[in-house]
Protein backbone atom coordinates (compact mmCIF):
# COMPACT_ATOMS: atom_id res chain seq x y z
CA UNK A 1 4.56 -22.81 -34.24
CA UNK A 2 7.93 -23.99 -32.72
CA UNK A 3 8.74 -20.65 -32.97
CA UNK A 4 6.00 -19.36 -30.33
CA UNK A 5 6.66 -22.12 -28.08
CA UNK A 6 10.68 -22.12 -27.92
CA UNK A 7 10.32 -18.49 -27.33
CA UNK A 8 7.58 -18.52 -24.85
CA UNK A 9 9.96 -22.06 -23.04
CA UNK A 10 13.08 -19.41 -23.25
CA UNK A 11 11.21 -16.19 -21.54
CA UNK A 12 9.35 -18.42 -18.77
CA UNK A 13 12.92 -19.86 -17.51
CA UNK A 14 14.40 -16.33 -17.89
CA UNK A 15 11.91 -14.83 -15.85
CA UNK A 16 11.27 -18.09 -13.17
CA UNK A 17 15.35 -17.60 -12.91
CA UNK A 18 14.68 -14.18 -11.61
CA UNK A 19 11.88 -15.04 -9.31
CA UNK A 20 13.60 -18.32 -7.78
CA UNK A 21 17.18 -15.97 -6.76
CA UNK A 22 16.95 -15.48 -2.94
CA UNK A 23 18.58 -14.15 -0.51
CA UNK A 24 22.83 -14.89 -1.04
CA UNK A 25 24.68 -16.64 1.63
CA UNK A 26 27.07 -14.13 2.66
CA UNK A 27 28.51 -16.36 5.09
CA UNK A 28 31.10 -17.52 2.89
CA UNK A 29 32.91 -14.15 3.25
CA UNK A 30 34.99 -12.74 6.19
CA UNK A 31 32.84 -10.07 7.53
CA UNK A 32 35.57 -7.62 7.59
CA UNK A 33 35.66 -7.60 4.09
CA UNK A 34 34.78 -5.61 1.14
CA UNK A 35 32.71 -8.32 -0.59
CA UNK A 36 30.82 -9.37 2.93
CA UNK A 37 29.51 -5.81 2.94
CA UNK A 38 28.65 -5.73 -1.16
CA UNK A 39 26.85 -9.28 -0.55
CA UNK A 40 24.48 -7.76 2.65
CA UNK A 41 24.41 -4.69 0.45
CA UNK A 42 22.83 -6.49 -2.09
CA UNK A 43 20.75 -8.73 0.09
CA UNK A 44 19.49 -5.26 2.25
CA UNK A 45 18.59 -3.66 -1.42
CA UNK A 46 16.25 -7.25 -2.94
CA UNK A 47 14.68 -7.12 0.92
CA UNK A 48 13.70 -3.65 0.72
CA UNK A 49 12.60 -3.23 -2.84
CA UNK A 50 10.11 -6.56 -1.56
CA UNK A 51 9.18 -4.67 1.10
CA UNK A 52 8.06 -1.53 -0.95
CA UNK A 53 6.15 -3.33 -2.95
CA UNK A 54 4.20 -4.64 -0.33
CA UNK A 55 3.71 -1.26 1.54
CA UNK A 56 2.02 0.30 -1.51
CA UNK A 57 -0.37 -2.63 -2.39
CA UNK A 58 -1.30 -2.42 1.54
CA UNK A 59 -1.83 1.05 1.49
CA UNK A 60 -4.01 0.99 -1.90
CA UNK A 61 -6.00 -1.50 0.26
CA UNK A 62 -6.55 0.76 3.08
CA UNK A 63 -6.97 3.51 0.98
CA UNK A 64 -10.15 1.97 -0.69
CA UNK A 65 -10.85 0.72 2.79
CA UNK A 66 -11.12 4.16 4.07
CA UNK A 67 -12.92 5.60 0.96
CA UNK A 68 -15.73 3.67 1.38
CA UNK A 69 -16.06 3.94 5.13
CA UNK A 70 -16.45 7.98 4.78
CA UNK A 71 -19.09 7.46 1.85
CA UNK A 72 -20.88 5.37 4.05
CA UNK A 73 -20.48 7.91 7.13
CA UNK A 74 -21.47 10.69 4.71
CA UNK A 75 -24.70 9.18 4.12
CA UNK A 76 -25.53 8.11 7.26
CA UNK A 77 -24.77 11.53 8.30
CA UNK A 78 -26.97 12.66 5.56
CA UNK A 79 -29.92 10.74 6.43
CA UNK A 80 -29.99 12.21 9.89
CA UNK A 81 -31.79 15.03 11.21
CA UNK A 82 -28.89 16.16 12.56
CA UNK A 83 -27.11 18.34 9.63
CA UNK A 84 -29.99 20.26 9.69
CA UNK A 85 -29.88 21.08 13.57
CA UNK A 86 -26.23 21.75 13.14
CA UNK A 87 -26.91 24.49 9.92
CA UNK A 88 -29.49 25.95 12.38
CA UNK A 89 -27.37 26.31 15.28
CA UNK A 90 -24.32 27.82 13.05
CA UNK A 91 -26.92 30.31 11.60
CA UNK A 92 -28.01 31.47 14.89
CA UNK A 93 -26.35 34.21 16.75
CA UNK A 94 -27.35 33.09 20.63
CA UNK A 95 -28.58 30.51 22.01
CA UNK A 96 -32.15 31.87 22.66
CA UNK A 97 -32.17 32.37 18.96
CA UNK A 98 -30.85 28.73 18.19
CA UNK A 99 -34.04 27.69 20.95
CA UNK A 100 -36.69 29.93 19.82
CA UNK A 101 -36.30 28.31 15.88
């Protein structure tokens, strides 16, 4: 039992450790420097692996978003007369034809 609960103590500080780091203060560096550059580099790289994170869940979301709003087109559209009107008037040849059906 001590066991289970050191271990799961140990792995929630590991991985709250992770989650607290922020962005580094890169001010402490002369910006002319090769370690000014390796600190923004690394700030840039945390930033942008956020930001991809957040692009995909966003564009799951607007993917099912969009899925649902062409089912619910497609069976609008379905439930109108119009589909048929539109297979008669590609089926006809003139427009006499398309008026005299």
């Amino acid at each position: 039992m001590k066991r289970i609960i050191f271990t799961t103590l140990i792995t929630w500080v590991l991985i709250t450790a992770n989650v607290i780091a922020e962005k580094i203060d890169c001010t402490q560096f002369d910006k002319v420097s090769a370690k000014y550059l390796e600190c923004s580099a690394k700030n840039i790289k945390e930033k942008s692996s956020e930001l991809k994170l957040k692009v995909i869940v966003g564009a799951g979301e607007f993917k099912k978003k969009i899925t649902t709003n062409a089912k619910n087109s497609k069976t609008k559209f379905n439930k109108l007369n119009l589909k048929e009107k539109l297979v008669k008037f590609k089926n006809s040849k003139s427009l006499t034809e398309f008026m005299e059906k």
